[in-house]
PDB file of N, CA and C in Angstrom:
ATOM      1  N   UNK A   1      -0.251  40.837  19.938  1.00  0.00           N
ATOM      2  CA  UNK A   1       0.318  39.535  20.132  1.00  0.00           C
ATOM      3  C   UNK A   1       0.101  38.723  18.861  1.00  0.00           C
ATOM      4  N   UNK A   2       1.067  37.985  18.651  1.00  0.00           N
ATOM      5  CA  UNK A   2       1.190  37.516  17.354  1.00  0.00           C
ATOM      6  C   UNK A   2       0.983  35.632  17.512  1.00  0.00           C
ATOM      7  N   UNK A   3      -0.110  35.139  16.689  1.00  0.00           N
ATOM      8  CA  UNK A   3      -0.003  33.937  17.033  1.00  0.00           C
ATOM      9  C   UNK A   3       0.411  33.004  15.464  1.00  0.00           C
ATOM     10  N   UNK A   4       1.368  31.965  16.101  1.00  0.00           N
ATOM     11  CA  UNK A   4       1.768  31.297  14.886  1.00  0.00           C
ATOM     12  C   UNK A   4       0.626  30.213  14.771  1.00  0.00           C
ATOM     13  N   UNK A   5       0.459  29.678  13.716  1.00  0.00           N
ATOM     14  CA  UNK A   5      -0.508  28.781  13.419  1.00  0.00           C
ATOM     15  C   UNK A   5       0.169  27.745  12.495  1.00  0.00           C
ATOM     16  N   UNK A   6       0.267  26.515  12.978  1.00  0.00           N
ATOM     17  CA  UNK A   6       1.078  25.639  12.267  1.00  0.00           C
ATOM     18  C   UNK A   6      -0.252  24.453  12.075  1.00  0.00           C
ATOM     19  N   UNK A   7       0.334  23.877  10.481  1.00  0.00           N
ATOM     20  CA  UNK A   7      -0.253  22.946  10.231  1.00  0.00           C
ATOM     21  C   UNK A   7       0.013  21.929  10.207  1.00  0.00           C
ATOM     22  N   UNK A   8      -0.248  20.871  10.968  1.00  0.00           N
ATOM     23  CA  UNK A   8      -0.345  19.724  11.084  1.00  0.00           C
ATOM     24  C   UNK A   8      -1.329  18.458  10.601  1.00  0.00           C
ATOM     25  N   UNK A   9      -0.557  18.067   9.413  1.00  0.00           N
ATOM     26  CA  UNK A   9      -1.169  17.153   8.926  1.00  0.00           C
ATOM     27  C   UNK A   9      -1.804  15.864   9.515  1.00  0.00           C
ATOM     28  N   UNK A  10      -2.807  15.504   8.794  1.00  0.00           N
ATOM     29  CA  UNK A  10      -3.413  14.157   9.567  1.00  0.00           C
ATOM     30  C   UNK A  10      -3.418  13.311   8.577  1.00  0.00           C
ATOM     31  N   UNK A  11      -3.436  11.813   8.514  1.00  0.00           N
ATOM     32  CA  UNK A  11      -3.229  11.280   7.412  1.00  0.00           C
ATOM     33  C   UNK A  11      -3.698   9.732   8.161  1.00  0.00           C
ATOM     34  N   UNK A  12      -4.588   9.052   7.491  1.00  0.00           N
ATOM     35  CA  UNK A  12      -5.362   7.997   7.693  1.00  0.00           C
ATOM     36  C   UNK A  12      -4.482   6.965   7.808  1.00  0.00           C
ATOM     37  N   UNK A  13      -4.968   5.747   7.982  1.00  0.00           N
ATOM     38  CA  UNK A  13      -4.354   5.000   8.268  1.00  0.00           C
ATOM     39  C   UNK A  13      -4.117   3.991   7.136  1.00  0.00           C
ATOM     40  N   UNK A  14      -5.029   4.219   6.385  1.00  0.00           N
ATOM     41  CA  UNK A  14      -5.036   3.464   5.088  1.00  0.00           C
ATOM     42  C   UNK A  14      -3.961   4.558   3.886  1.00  0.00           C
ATOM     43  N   UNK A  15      -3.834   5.896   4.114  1.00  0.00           N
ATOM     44  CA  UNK A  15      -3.299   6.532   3.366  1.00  0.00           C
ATOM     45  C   UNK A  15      -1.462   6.445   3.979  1.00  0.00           C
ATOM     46  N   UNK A  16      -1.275   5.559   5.307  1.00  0.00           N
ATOM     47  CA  UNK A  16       0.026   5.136   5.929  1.00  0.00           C
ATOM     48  C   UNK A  16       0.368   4.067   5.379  1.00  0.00           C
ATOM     49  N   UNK A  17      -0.200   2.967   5.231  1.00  0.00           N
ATOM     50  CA  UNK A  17      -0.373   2.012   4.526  1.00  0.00           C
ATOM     51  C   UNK A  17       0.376   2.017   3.186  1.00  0.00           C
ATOM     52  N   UNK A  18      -0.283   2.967   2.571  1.00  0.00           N
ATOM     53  CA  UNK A  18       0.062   2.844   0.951  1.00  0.00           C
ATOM     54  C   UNK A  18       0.937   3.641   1.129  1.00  0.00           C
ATOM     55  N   UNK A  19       1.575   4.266   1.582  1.00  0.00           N
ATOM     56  CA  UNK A  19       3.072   5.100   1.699  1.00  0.00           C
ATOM     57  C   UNK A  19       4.169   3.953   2.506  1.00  0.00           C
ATOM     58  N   UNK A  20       3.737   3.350   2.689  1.00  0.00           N
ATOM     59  CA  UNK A  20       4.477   2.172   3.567  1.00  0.00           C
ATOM     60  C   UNK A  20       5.094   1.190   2.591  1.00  0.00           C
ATOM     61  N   UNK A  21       3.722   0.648   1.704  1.00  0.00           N
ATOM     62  CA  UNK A  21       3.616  -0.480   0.875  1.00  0.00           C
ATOM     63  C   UNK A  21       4.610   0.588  -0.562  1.00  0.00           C
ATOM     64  N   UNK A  22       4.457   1.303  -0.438  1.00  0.00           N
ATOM     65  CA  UNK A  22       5.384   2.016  -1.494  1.00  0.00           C
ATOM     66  C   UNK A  22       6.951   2.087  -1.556  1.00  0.00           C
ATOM     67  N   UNK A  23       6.766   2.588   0.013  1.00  0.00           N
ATOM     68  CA  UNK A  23       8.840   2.515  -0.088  1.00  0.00           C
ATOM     69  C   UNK A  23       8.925   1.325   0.239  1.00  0.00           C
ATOM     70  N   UNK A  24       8.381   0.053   0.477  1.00  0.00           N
ATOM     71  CA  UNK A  24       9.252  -1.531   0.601  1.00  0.00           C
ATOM     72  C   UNK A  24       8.998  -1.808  -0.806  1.00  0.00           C
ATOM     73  N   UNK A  25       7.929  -1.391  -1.847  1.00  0.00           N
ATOM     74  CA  UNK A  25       8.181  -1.659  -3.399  1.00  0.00           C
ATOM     75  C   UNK A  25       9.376  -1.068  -3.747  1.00  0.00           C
ATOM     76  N   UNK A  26       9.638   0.355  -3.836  1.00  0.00           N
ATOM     77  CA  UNK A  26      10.594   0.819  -4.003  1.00  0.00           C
ATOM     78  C   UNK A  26      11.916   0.031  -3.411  1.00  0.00           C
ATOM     79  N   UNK A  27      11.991  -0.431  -2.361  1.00  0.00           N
ATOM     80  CA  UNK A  27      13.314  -1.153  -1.987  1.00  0.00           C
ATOM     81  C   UNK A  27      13.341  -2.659  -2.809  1.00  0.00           C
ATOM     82  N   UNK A  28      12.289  -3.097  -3.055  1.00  0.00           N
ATOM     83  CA  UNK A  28      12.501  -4.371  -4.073  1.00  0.00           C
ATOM     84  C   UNK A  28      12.636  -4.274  -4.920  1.00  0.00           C
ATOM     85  N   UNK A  29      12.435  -2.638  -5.725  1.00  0.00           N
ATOM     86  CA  UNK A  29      12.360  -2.455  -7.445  1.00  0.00           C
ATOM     87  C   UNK A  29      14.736  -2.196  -7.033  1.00  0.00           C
ATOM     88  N   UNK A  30      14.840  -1.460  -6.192  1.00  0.00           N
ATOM     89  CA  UNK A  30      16.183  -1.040  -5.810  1.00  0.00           C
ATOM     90  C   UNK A  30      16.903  -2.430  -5.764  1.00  0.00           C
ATOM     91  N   UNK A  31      16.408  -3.376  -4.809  1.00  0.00           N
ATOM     92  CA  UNK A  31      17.205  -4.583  -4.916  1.00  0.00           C
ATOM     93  C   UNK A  31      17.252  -5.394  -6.569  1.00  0.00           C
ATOM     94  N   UNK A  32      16.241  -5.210  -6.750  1.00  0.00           N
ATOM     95  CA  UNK A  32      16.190  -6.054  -8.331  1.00  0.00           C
ATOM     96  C   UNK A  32      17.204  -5.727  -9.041  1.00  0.00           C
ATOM     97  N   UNK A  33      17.496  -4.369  -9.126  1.00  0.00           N
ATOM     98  CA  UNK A  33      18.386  -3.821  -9.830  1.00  0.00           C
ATOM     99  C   UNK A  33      20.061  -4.142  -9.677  1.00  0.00           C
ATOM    100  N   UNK A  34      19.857  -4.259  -8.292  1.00  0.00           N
ATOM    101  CA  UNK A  34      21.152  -4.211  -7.615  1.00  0.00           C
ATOM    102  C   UNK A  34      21.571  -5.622  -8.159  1.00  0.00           C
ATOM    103  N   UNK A  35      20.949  -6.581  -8.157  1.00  0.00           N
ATOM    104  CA  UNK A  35      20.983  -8.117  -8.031  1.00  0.00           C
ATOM    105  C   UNK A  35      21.481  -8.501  -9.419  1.00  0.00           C
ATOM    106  N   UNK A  36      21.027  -7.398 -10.723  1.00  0.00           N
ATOM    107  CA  UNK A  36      21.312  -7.527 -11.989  1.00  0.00           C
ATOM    108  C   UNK A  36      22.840  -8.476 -12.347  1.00  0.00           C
ATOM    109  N   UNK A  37      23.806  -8.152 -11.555  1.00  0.00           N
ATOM    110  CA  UNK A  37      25.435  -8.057 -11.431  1.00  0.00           C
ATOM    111  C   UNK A  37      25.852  -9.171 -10.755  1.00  0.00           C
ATOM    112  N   UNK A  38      24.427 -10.119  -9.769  1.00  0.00           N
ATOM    113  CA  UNK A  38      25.352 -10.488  -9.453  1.00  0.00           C
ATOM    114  C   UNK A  38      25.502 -12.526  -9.534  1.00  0.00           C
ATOM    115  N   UNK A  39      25.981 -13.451  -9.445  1.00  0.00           N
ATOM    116  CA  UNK A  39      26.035 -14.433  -9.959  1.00  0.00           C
ATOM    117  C   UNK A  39      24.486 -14.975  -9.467  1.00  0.00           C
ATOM    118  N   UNK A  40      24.004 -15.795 -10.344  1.00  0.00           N
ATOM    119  CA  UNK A  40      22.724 -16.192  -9.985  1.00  0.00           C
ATOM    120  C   UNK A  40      21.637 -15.451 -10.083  1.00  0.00           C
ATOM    121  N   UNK A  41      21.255 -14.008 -10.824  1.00  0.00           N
ATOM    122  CA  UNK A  41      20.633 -13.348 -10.616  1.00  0.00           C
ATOM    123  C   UNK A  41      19.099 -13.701 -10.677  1.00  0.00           C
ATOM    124  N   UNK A  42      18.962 -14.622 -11.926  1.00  0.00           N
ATOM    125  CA  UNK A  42      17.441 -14.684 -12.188  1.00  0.00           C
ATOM    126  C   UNK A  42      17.028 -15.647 -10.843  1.00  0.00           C
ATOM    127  N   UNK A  43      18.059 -16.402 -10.195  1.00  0.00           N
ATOM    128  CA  UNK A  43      17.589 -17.152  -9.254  1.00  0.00           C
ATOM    129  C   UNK A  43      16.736 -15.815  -8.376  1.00  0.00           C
ATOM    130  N   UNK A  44      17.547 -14.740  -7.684  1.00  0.00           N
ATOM    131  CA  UNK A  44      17.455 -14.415  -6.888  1.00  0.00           C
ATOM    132  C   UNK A  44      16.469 -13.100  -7.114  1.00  0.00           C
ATOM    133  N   UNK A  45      16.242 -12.685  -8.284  1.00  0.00           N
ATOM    134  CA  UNK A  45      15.389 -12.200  -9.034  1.00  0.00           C
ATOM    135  C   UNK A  45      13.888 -13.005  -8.935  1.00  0.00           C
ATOM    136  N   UNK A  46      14.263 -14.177  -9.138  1.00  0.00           N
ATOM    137  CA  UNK A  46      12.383 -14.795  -9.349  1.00  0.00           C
ATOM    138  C   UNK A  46      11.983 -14.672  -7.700  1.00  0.00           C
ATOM    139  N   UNK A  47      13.020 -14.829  -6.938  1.00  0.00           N
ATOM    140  CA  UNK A  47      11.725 -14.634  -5.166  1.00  0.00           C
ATOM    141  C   UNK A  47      11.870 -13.087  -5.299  1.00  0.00           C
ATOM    142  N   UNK A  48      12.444 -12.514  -5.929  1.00  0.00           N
ATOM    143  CA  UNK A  48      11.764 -10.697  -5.754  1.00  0.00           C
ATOM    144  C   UNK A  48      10.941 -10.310  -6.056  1.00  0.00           C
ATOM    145  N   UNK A  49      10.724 -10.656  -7.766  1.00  0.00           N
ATOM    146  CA  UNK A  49       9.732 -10.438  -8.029  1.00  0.00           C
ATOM    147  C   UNK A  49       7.838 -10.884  -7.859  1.00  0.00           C
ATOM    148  N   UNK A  50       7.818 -12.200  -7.169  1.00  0.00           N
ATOM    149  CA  UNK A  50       6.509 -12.309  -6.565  1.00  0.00           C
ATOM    150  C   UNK A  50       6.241 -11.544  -5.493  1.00  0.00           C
ATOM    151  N   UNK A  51       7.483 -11.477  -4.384  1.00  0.00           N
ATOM    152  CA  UNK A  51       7.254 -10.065  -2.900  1.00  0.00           C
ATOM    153  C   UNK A  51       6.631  -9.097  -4.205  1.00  0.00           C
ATOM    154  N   UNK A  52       7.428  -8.244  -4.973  1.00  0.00           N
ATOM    155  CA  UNK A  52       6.799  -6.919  -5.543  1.00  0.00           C
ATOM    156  C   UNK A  52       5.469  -7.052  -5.811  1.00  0.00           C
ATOM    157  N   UNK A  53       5.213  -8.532  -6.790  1.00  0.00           N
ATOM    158  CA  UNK A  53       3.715  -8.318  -7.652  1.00  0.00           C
ATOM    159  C   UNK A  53       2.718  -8.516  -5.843  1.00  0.00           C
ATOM    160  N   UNK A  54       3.263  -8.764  -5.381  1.00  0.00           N
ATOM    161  CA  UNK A  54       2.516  -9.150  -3.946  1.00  0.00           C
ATOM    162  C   UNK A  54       1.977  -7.645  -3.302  1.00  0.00           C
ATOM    163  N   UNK A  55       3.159  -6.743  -3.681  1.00  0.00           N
ATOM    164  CA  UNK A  55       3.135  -5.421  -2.890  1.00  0.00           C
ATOM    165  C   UNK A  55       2.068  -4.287  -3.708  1.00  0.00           C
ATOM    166  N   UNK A  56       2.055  -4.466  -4.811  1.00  0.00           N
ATOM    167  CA  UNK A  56       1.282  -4.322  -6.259  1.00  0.00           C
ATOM    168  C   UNK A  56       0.168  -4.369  -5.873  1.00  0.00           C
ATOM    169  N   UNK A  57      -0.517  -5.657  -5.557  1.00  0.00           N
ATOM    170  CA  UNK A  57      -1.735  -6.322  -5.528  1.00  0.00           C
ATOM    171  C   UNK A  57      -2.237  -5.522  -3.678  1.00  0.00           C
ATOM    172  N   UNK A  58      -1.521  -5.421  -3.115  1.00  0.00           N
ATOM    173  CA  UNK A  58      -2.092  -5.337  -1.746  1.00  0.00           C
ATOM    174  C   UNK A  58      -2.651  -4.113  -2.102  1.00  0.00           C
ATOM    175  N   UNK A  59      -1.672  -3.006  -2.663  1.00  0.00           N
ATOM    176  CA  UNK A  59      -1.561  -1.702  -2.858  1.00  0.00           C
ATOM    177  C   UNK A  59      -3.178  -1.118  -3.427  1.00  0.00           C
ATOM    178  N   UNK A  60      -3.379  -2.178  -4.778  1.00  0.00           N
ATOM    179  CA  UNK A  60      -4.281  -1.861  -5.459  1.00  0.00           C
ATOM    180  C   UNK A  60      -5.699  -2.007  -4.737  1.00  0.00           C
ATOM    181  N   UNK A  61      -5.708  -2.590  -4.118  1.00  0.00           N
ATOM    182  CA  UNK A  61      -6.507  -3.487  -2.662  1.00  0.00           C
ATOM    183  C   UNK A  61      -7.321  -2.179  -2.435  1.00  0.00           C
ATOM    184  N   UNK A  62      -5.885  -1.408  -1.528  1.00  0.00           N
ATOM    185  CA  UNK A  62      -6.077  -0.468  -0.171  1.00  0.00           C
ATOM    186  C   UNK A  62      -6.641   0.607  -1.848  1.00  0.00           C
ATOM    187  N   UNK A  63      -6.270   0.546  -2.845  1.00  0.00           N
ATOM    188  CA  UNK A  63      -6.960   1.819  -3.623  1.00  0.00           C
ATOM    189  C   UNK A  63      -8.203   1.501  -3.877  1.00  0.00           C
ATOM    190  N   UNK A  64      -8.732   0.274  -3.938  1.00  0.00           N
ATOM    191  CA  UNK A  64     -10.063   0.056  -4.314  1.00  0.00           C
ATOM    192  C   UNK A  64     -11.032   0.536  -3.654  1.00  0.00           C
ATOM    193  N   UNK A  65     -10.449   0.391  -2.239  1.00  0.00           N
ATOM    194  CA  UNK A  65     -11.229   0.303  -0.771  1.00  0.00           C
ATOM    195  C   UNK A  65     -11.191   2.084  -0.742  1.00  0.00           C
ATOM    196  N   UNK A  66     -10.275   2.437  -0.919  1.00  0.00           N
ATOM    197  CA  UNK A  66     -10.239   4.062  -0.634  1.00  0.00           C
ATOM    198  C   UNK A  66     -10.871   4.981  -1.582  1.00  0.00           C
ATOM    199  N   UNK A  67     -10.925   4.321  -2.859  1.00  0.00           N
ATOM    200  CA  UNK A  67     -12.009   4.803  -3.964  1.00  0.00           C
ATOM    201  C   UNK A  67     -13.628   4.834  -3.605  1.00  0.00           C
ATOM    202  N   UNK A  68     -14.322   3.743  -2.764  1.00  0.00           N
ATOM    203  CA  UNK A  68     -15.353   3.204  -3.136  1.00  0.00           C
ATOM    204  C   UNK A  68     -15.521   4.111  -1.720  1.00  0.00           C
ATOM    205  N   UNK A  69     -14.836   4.608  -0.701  1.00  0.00           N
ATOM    206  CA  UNK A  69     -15.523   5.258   0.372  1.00  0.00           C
ATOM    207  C   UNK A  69     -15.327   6.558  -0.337  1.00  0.00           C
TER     208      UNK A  69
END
């Protein structure tokens, strides 16, 4: 009898976190870009870019915390 053995990953909650906080950076680095084209940009550019440095800073947070354990 043959048994399959599958692996199933486990992944913390702090390591969900920073995969989380990653693709909504990624969607603000995507919008920034997008926004390049269009009238008003730096307006709509300057509230993007504090969300990102915001997403940055949390990020670096959850690495500090995950370093020091």
């Amino acid at each position: 009898m043959s048994q399959n053995f599958v692996n199933i990953a486990t992944y913390s909650e702090e390591d969900k976190k920073k995969t989380y906080l990653l693709e909504v950076k990624e969607e603000i680095e995507n919008l920034l870009k997008l926004s390049e084209n269009l009238d008003y940009a730096k307006y709509i550019q300057g509230h993007l870019y504090p969300v990102k440095y915001e997403l940055e800073r949390q990020f670096s947070l959850l690495d500090k915390t995950t370093q020091i354990n």
